[in-house]
N, C-alpha and C. Protein backbone atom coordinates (compact mmCIF):
# COMPACT_ATOMS: atom_id res chain seq x y z
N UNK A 1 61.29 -136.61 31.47
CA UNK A 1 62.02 -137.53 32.33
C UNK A 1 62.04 -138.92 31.69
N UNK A 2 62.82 -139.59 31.75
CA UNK A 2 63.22 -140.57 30.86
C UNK A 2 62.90 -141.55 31.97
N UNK A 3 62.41 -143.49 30.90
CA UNK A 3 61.80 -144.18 31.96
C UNK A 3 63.02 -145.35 31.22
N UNK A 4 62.33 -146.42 32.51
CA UNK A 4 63.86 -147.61 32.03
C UNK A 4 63.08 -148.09 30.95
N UNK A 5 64.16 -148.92 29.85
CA UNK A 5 64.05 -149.33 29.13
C UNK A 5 64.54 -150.95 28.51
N UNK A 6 64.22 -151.59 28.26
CA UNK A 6 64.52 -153.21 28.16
C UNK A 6 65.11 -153.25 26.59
N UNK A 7 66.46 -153.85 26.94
CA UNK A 7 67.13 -154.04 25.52
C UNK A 7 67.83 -155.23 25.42
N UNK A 8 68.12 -155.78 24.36
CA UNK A 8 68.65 -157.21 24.00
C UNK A 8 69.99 -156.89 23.97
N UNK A 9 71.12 -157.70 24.64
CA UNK A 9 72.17 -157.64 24.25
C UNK A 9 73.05 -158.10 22.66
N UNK A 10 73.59 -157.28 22.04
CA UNK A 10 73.89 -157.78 20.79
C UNK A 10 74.63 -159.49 20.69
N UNK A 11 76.02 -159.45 21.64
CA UNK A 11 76.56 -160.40 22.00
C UNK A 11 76.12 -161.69 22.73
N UNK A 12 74.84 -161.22 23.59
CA UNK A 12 74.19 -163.06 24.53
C UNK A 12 73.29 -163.37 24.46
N UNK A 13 72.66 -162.20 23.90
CA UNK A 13 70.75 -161.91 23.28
C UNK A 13 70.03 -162.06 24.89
N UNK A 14 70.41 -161.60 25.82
CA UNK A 14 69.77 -161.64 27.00
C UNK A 14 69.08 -160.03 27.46
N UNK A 15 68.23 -159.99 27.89
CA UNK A 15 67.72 -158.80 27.96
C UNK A 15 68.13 -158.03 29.14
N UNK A 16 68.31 -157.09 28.74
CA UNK A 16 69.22 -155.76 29.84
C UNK A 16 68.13 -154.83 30.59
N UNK A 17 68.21 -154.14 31.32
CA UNK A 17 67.39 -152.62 31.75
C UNK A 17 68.47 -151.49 31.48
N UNK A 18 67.95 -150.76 30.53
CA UNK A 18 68.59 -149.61 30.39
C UNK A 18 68.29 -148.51 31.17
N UNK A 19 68.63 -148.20 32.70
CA UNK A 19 67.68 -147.74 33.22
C UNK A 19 67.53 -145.85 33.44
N UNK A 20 66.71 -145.19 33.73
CA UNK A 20 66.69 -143.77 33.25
C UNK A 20 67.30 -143.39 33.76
N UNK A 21 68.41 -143.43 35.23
CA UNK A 21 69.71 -142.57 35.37
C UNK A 21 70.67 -143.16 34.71
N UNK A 22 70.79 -144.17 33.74
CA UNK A 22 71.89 -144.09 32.83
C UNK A 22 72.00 -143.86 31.21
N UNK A 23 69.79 -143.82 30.94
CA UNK A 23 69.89 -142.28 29.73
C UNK A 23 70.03 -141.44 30.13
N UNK A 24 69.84 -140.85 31.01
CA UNK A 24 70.05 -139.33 31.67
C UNK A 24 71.67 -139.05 31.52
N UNK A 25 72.38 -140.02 32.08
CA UNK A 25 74.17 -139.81 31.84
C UNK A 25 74.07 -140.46 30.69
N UNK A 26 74.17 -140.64 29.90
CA UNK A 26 74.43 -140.78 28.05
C UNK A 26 74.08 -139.64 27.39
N UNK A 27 72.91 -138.82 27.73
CA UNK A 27 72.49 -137.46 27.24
C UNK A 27 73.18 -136.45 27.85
N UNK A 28 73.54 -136.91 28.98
CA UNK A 28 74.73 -135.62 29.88
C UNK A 28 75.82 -135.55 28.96
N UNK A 29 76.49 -136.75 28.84
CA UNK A 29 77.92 -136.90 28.16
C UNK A 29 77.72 -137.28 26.56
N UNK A 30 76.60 -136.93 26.01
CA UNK A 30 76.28 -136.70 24.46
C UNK A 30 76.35 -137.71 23.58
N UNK A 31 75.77 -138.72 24.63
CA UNK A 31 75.77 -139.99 23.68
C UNK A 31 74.38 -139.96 22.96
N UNK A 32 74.39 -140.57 21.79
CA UNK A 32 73.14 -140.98 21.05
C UNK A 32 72.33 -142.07 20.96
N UNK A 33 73.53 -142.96 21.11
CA UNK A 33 73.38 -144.57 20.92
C UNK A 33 73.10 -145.34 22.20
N UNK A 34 72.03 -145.85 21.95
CA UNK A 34 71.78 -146.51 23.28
C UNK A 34 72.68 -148.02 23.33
N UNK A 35 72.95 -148.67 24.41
CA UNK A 35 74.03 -149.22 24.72
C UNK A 35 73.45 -150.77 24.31
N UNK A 36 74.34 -151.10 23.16
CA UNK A 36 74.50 -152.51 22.60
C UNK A 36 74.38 -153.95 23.28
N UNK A 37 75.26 -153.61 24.42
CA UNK A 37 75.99 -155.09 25.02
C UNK A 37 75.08 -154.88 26.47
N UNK A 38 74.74 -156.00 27.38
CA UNK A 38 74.46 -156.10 28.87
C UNK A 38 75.68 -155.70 29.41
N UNK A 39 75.46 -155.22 30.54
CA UNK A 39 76.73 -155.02 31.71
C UNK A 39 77.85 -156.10 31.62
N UNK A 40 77.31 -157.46 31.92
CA UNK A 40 78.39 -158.32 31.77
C UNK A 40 79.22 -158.23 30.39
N UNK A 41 78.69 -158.77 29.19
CA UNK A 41 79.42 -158.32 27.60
C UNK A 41 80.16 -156.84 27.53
N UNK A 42 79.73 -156.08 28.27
CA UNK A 42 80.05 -154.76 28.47
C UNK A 42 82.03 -155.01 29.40
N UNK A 43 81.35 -155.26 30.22
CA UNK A 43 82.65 -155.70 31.06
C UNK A 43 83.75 -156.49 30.63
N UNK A 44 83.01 -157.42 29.77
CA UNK A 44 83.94 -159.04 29.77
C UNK A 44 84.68 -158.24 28.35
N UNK A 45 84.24 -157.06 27.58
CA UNK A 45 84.85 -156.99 26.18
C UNK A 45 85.82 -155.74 26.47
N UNK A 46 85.32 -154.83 27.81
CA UNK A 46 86.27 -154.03 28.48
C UNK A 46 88.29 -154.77 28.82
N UNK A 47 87.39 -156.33 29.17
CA UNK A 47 89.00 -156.85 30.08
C UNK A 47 89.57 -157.49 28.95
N UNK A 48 88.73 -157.83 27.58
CA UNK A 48 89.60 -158.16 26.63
C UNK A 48 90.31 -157.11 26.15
N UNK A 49 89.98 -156.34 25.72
CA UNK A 49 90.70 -154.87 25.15
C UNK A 49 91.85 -154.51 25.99
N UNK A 50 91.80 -154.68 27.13
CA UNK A 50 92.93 -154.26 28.17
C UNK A 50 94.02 -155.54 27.97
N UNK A 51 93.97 -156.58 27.95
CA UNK A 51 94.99 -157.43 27.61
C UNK A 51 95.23 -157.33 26.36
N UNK A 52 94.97 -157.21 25.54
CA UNK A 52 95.07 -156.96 23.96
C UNK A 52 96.21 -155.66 23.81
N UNK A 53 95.67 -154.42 24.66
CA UNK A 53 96.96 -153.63 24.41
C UNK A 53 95.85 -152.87 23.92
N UNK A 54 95.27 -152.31 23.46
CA UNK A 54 94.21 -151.60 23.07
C UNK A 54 92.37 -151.97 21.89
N UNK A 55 92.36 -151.31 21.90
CA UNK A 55 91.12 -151.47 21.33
C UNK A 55 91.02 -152.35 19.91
N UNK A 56 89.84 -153.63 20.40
CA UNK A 56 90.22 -154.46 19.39
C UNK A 56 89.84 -154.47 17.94
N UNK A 57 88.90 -153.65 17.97
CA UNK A 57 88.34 -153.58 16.40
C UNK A 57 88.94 -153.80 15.54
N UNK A 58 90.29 -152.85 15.37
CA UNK A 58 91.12 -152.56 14.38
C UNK A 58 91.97 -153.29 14.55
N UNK A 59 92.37 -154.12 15.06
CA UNK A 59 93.31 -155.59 15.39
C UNK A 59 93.29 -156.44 14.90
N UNK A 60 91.53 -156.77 13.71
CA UNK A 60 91.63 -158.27 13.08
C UNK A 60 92.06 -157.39 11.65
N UNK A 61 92.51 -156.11 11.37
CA UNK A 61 92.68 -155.65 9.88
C UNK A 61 94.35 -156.08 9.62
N UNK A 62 94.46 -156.52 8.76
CA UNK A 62 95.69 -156.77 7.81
C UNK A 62 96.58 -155.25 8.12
N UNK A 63 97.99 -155.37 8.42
CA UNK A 63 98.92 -154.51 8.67
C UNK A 63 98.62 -153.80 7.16
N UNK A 64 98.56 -152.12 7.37
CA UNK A 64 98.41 -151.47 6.25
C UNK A 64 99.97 -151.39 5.63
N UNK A 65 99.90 -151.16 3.92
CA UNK A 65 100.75 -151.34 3.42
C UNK A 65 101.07 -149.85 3.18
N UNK A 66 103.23 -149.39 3.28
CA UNK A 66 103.08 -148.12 3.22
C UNK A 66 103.51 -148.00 2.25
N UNK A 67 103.65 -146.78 1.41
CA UNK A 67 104.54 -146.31 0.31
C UNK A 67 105.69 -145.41 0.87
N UNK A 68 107.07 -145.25 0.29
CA UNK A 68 107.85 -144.56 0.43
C UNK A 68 107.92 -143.35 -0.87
N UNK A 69 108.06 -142.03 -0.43
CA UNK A 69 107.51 -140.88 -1.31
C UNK A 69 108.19 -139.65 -0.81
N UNK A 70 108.52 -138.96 -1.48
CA UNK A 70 109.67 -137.33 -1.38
C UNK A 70 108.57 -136.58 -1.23
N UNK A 71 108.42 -136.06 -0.23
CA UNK A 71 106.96 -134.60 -0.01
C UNK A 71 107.59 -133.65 -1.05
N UNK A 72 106.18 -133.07 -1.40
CA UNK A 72 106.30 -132.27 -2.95
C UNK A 72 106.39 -130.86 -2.39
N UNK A 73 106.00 -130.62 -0.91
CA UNK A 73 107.06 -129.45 -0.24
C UNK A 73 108.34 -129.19 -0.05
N UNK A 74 108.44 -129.99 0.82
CA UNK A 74 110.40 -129.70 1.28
C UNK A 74 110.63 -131.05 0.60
N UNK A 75 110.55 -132.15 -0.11
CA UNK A 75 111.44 -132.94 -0.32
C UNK A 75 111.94 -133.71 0.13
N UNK A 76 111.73 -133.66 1.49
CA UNK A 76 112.23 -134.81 2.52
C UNK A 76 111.14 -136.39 2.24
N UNK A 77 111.94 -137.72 2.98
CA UNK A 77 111.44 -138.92 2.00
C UNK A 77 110.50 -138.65 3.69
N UNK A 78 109.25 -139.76 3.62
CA UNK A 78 108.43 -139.85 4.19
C UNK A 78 107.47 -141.18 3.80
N UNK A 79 106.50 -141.74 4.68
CA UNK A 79 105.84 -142.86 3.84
C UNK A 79 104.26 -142.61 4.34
N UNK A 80 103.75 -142.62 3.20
CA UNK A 80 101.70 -142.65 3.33
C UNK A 80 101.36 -144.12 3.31
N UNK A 81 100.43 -144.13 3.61
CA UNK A 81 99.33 -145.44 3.95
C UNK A 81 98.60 -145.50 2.57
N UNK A 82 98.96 -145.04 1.23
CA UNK A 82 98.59 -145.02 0.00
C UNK A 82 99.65 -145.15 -1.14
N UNK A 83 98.86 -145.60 -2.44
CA UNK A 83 100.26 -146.14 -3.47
C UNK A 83 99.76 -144.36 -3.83
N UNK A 84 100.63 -143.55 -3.86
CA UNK A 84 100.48 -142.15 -4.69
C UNK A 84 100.15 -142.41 -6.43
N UNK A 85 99.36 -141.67 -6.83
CA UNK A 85 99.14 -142.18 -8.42
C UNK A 85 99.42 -141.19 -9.49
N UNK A 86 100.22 -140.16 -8.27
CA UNK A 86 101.51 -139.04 -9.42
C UNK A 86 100.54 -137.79 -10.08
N UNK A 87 99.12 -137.68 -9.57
CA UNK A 87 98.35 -136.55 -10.27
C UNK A 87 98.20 -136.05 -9.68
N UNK A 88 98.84 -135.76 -7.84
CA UNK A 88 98.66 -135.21 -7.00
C UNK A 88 99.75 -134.95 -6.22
N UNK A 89 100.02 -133.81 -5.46
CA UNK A 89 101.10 -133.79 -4.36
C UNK A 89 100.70 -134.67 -3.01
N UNK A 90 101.82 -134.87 -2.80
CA UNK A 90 102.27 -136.19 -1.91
C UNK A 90 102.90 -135.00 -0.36
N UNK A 91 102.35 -134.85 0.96
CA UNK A 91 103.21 -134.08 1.88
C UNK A 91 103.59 -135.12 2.57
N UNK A 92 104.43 -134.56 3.51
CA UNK A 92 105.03 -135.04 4.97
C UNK A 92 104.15 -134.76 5.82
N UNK A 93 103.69 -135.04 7.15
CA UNK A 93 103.38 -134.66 7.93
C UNK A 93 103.18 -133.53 8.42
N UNK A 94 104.32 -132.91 8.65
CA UNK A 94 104.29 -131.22 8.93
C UNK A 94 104.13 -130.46 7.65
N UNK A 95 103.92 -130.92 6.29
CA UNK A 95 103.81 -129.91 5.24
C UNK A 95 102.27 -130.30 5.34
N UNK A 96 102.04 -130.97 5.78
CA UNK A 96 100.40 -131.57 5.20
C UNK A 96 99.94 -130.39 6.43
N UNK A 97 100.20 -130.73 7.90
CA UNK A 97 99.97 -129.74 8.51
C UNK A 97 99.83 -128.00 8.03
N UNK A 98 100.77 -127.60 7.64
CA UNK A 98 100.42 -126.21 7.46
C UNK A 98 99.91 -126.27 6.06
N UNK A 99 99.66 -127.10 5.11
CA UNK A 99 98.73 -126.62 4.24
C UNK A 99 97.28 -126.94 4.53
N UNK A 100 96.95 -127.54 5.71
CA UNK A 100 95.82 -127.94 6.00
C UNK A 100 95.44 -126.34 7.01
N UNK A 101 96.52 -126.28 7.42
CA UNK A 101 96.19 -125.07 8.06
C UNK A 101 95.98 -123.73 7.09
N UNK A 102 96.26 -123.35 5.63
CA UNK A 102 96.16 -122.60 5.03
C UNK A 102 94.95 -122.32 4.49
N UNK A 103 94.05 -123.73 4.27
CA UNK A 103 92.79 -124.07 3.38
C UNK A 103 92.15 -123.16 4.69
N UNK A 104 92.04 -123.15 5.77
CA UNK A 104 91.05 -122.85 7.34
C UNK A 104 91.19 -121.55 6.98
């Protein structure tokens, strides 16, 4: 049986209770990681993400750059999130699909 536990918030450095019915639901729903932020930081980074439009992590990264490229299946043009460096086949989406499905 799991007992409460006292943790620092990463974001206010204020100390939290992690308390044992909410390891008990983290081990229900297969979490590992015990929880970073206090309730409030928890909350306040919940209502930023929701005005933002989604999750902010990946929001301060530089727009990825695409390449335009003929899949080395059917031929049709298509664009990867990589410069291709020509020693490899290049798919589309749905060719990448069923050869990913072939390797299984």
């Amino acid at each position: 049986m799991s007992q409460d536990k006292e943790l620092t918030c990463r974001d206010c450095n204020t100390p939290f209770t992690f308390s044992a019915s909410e390891q008990d639901f983290f081990a229900e729903k297969g979490f590992t990681n015990e929880p970073g932020r206090c309730p409030s930081c928890r909350t306040a980074r919940k209502q930023s993400n929701d005005r933002s439009g989604g999750y902010s992590r990946g929001n301060d990264r530089p727009q990825r750059e695409m390449h335009t490229v003929n899949c080395s299946a059917c031929g049709k043009e298509t664009e990867v999130p990589f410069r291709p460096s020509g020693d490899r086949p290049v798919y589309c989406r749905e060719c990448f699909s069923q050869q990913k499905d072939r390797r299984h």
